[in-house]
Structure formats: C-alpha cells, structure tokens
C-alpha atoms as a PDB file:
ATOM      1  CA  UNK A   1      17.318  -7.341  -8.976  1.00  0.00           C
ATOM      2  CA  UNK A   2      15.208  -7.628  -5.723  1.00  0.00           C
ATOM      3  CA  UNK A   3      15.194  -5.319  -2.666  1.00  0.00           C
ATOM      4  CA  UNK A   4      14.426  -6.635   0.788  1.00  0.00           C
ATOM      5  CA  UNK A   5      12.176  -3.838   2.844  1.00  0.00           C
ATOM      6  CA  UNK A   6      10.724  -4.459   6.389  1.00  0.00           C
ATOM      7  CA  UNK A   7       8.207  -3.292   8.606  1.00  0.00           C
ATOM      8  CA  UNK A   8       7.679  -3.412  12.428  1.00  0.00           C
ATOM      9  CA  UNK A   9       4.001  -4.546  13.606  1.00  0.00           C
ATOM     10  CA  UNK A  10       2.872  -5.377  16.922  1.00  0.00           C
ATOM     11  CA  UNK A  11       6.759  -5.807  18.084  1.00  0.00           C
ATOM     12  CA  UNK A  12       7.815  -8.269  15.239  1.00  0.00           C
ATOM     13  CA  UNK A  13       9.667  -7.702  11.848  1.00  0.00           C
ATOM     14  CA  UNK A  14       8.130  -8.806   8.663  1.00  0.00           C
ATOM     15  CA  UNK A  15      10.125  -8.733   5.659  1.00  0.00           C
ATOM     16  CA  UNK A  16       9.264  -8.757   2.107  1.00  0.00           C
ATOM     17  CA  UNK A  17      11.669  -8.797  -0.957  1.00  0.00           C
ATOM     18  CA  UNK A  18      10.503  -7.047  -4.043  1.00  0.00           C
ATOM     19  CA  UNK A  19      11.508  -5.954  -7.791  1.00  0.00           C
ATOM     20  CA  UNK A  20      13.650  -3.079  -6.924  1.00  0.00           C
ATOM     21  CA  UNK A  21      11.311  -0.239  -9.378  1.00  0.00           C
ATOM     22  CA  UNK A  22       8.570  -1.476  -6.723  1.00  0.00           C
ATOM     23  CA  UNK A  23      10.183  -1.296  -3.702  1.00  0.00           C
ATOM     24  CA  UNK A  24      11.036   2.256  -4.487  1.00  0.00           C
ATOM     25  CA  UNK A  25       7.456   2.782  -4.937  1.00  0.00           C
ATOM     26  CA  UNK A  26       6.277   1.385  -1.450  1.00  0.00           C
ATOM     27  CA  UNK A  27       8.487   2.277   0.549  1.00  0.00           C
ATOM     28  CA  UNK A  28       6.932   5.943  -0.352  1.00  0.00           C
ATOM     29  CA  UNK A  29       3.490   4.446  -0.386  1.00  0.00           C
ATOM     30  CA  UNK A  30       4.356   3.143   2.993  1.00  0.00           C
ATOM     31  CA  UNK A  31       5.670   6.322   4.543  1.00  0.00           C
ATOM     32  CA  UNK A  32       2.436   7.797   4.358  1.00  0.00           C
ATOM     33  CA  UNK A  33       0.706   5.157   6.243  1.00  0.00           C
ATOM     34  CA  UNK A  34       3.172   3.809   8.767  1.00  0.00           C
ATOM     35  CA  UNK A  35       5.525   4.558  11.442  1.00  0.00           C
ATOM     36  CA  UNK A  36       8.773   3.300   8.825  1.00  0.00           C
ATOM     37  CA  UNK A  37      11.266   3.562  11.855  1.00  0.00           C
ATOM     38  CA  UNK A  38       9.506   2.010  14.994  1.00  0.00           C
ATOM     39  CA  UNK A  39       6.566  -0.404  15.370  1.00  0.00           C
ATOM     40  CA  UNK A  40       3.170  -0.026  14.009  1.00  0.00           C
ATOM     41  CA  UNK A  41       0.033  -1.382  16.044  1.00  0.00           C
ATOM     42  CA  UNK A  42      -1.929  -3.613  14.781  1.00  0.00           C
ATOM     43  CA  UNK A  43      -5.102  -0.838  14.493  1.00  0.00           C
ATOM     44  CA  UNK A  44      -2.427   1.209  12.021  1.00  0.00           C
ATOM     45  CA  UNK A  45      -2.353  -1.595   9.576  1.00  0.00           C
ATOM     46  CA  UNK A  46      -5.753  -2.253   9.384  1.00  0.00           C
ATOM     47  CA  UNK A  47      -6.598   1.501   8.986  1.00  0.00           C
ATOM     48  CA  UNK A  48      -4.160   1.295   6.108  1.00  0.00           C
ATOM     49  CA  UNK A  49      -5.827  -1.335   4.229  1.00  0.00           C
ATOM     50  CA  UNK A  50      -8.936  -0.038   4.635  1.00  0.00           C
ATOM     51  CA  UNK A  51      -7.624   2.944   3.045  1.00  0.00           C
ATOM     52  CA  UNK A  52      -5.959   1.500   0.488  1.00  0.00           C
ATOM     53  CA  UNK A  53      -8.687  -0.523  -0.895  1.00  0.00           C
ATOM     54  CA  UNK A  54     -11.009   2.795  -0.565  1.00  0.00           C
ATOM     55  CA  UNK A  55      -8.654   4.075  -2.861  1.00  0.00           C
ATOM     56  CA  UNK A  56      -8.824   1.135  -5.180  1.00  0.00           C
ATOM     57  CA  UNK A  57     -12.313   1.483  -5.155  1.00  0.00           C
ATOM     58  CA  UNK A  58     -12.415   5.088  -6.032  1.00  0.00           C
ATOM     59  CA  UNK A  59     -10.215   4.285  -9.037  1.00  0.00           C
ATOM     60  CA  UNK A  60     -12.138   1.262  -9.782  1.00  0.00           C
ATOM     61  CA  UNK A  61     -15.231   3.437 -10.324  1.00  0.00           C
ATOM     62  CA  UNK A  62     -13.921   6.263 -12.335  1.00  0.00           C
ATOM     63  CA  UNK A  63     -12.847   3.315 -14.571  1.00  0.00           C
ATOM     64  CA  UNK A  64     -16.247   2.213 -14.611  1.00  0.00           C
ATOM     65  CA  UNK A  65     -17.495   5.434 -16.211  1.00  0.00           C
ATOM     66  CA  UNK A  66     -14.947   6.068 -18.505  1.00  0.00           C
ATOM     67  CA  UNK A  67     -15.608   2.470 -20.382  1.00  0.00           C
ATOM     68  CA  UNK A  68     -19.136   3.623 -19.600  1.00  0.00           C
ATOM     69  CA  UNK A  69     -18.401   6.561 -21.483  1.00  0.00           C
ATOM     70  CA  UNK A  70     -16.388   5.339 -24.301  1.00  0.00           C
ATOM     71  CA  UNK A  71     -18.731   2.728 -25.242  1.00  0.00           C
ATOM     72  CA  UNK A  72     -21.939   5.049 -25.357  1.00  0.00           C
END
C-alpha cells in the first residue's frame, strides 16, 4: 500500500507517494528538519540535505573501519 505525504517549499506543494513502512519513517525524519505545517524556504531544504548527506557520510565511514577491521 502507498501513502501520499507533502511538503510546502518556497509557497508550492510537492507531493510524493511512498511504501507506507517508509512514509512512517520520513515523515519523522522530516519533522526534525522542516516546518511540516507551513512552508519551508528554500535555504531550509538545502540545510537539510547538507545535513543529511553529512550524516550519510559519518555512517559511510564508520562502515569503512569496521570492514577495515574485520578484514585485518
């Protein structure tokens, strides 16, 4: 089943439907980085993604060392 969720930037709605499991998932995700209710400029998103792919790259590394580790 698919869930449709939405998000206000720069005064227009974008919509996005998703597996329900992972709509539950961003829709907290996206609490924490966005105004959920009212619009978002355009600054907020891009503050978000940078943060987001931060985070990616954090985890990215500490995968790095644990292979690192497991094949040594």
């Amino acid at each position: 089943m698919s869930r449709k969720i939405g998000l206000y930037i720069a005064g227009r709605r974008f919509d996005v439907d998703l597996e329900d499991k992972f709509a539950d998932f961003l829709e907290i995700e996206m609490a924490k980085d966005f105004n959920i209710e009212g619009n978002n400029e355009l600054k907020t998103v891009m503050q978000a993604y940078v943060r987001k792919n931060y985070e990616l790259f954090l985890q990215e590394k500490k995968l790095n060392e644990l292979f690192d580790k497991l094949n040594s």
